[in-house]
Structure formats: C-alpha cells, structure tokens
N, C-alpha and C. Protein backbone atom coordinates (compact mmCIF):
# COMPACT_ATOMS: atom_id res chain seq x y z
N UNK A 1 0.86 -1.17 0.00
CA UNK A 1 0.00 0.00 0.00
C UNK A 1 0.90 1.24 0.00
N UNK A 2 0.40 1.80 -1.09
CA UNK A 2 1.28 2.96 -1.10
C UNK A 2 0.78 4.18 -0.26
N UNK A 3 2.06 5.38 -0.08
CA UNK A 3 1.65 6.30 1.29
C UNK A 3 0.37 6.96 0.91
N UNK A 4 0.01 7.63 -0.14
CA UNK A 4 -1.05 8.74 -0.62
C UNK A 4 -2.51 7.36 0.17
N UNK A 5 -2.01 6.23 -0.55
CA UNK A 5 -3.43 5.33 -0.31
C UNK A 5 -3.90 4.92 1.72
N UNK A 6 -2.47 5.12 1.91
CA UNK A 6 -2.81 4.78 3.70
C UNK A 6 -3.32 5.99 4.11
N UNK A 7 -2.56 7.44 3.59
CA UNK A 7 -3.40 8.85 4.45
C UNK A 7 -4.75 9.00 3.80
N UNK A 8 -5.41 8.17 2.77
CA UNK A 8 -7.00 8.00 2.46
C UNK A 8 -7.52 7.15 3.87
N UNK A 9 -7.37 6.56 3.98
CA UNK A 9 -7.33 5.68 4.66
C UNK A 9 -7.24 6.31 5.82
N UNK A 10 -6.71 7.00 6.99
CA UNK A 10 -6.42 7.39 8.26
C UNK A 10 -7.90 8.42 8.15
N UNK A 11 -7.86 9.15 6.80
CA UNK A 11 -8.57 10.52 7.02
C UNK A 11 -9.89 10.40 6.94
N UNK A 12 -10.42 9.11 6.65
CA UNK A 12 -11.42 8.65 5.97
C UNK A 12 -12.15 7.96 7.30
N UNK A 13 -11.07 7.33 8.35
CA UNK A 13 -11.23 6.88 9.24
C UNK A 13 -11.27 7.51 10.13
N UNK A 14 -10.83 8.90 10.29
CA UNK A 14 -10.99 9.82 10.81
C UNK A 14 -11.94 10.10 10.81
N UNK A 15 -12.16 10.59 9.60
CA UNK A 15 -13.61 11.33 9.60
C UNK A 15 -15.04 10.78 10.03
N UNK A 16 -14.82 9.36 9.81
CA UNK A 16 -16.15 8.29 10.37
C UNK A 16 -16.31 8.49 12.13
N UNK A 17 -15.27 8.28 12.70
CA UNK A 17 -14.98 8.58 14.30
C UNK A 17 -15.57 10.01 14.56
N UNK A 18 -15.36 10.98 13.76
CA UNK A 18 -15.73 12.40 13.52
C UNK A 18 -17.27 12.55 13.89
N UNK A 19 -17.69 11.83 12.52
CA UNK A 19 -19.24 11.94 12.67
C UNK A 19 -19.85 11.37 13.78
N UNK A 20 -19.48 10.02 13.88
CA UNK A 20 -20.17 8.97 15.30
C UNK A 20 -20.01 10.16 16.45
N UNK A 21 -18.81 10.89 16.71
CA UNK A 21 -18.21 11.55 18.18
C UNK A 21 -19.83 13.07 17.61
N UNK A 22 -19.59 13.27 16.75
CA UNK A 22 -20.57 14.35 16.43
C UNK A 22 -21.93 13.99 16.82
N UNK A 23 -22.61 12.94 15.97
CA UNK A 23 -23.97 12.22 16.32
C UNK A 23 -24.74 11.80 17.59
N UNK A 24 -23.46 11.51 18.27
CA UNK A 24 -23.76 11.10 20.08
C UNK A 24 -23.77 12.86 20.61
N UNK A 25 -23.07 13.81 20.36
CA UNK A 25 -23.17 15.13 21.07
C UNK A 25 -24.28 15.49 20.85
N UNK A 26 -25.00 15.67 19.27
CA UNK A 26 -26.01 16.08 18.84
C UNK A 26 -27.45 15.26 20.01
N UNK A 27 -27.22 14.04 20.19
CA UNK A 27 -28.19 13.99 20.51
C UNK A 27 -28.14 14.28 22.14
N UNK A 28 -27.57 14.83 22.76
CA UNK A 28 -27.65 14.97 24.23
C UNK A 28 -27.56 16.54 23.90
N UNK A 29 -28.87 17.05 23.38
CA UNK A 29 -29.00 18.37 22.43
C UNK A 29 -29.17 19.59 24.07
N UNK A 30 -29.88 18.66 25.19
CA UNK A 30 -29.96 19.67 26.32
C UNK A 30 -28.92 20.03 26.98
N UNK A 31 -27.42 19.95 26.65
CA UNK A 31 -26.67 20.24 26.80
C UNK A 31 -25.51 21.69 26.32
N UNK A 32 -26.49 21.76 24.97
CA UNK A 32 -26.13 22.81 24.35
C UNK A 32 -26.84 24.17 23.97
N UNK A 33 -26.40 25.20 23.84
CA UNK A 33 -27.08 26.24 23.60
C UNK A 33 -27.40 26.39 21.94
N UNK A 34 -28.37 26.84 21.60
CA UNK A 34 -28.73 26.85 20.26
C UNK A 34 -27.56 26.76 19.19
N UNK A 35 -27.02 27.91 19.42
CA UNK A 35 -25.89 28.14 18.47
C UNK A 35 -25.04 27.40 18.56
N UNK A 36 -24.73 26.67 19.46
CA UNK A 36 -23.94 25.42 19.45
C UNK A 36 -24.17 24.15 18.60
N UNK A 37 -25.38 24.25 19.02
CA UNK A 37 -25.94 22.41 18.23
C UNK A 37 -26.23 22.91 16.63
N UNK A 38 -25.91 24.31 16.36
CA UNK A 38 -26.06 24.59 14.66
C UNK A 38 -24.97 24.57 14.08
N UNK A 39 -24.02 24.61 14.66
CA UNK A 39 -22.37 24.92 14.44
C UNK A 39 -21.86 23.53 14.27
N UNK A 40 -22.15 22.55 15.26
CA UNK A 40 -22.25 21.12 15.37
C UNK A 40 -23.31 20.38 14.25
N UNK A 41 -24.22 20.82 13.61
CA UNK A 41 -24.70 20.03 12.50
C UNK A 41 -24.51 20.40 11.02
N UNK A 42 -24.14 21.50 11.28
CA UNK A 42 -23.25 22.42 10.20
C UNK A 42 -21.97 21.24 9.59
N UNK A 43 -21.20 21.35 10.47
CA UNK A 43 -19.60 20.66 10.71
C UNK A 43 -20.43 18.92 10.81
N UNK A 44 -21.03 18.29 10.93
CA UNK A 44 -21.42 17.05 10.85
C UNK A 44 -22.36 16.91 9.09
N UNK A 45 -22.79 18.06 8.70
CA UNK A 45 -23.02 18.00 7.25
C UNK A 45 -22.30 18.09 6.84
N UNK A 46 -21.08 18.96 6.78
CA UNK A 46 -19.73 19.58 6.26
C UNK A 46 -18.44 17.84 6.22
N UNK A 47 -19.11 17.18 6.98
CA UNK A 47 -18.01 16.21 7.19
C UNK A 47 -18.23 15.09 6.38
N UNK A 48 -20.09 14.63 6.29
CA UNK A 48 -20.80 13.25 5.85
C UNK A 48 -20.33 13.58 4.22
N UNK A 49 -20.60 15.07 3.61
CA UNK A 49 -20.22 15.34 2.34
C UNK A 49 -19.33 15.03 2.29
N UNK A 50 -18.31 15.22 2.69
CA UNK A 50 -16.34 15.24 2.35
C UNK A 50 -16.22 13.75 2.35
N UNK A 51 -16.41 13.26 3.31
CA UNK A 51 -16.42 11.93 3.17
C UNK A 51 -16.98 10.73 1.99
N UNK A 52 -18.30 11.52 1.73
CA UNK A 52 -18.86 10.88 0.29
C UNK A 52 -18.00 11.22 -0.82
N UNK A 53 -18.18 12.44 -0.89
CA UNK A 53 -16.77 12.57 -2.37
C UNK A 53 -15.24 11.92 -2.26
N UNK A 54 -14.82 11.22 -0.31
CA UNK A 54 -13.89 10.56 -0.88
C UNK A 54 -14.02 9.33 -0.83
N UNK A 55 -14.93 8.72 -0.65
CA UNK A 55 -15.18 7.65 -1.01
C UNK A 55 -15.39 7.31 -2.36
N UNK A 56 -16.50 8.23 -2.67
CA UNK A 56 -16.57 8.46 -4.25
C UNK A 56 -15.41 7.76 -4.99
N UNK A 57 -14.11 9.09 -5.17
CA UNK A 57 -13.04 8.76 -5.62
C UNK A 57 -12.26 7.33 -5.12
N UNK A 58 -12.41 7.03 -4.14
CA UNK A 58 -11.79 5.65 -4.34
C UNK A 58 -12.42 4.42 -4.20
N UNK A 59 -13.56 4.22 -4.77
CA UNK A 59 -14.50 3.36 -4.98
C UNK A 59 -14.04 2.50 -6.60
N UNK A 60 -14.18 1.50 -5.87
CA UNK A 60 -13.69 0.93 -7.61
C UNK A 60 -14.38 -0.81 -7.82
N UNK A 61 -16.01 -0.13 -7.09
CA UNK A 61 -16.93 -1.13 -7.63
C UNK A 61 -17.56 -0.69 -8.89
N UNK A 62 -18.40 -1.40 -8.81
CA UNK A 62 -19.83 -0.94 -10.50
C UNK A 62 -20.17 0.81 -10.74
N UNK A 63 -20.66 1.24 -11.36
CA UNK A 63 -20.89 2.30 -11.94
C UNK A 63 -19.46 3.54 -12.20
N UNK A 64 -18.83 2.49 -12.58
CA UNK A 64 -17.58 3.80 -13.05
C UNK A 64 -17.17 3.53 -14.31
C-alpha cells in the first residue's frame, strides 16, 4: 500500500470517528445552547459530504 493510499485511509477513518463523536453530542442536544448544536450540525453536514466525495473517488466497484 502505497503512502497517498494509507493517508485515504487514516482521514477517511478519521472522519467516520468524527461523525459517530458528532452524532452522540447532537443527541444529548440539552446540553447545548442553540448556536452550538447549529455549528455542530453544520460541521457534521460539512463532514458526511467530504467523506462521500472521498469515497466516491476511491471506490472501484460498478458504476464507473
């Protein structure tokens, strides 16, 4: 495995830990003040996207 393909890989895995750590905050929502939990689903949309386009790109089942 070459290096470019392992830091897909870390960031990708990153980013999954990202969302889960995001998803559990979101829902213990009485904890936060408005503007908080918008900033937090903002950055949890901002993340599920990034993640789809890199998956996207390194997907190398059917429809390509």
């Amino acid at each position: 495995m070459n290096f470019t393909m392992m830091t897909m890989v870390t960031q990708t895995s990153r980013a999954r830990r990202l969302i889960k750590m995001l998803e559990r905050l979101i829902k213990n929502d009485f904890l936060y003040t408005d503007t908080q939990l918008k900033e937090m689903k903002a950055q949890l949309r901002v993340l599920k996207e990034e993640l789809a386009v890199a998956e996207a790109k390194t997907s190398k089942g059917f429809g390509k």
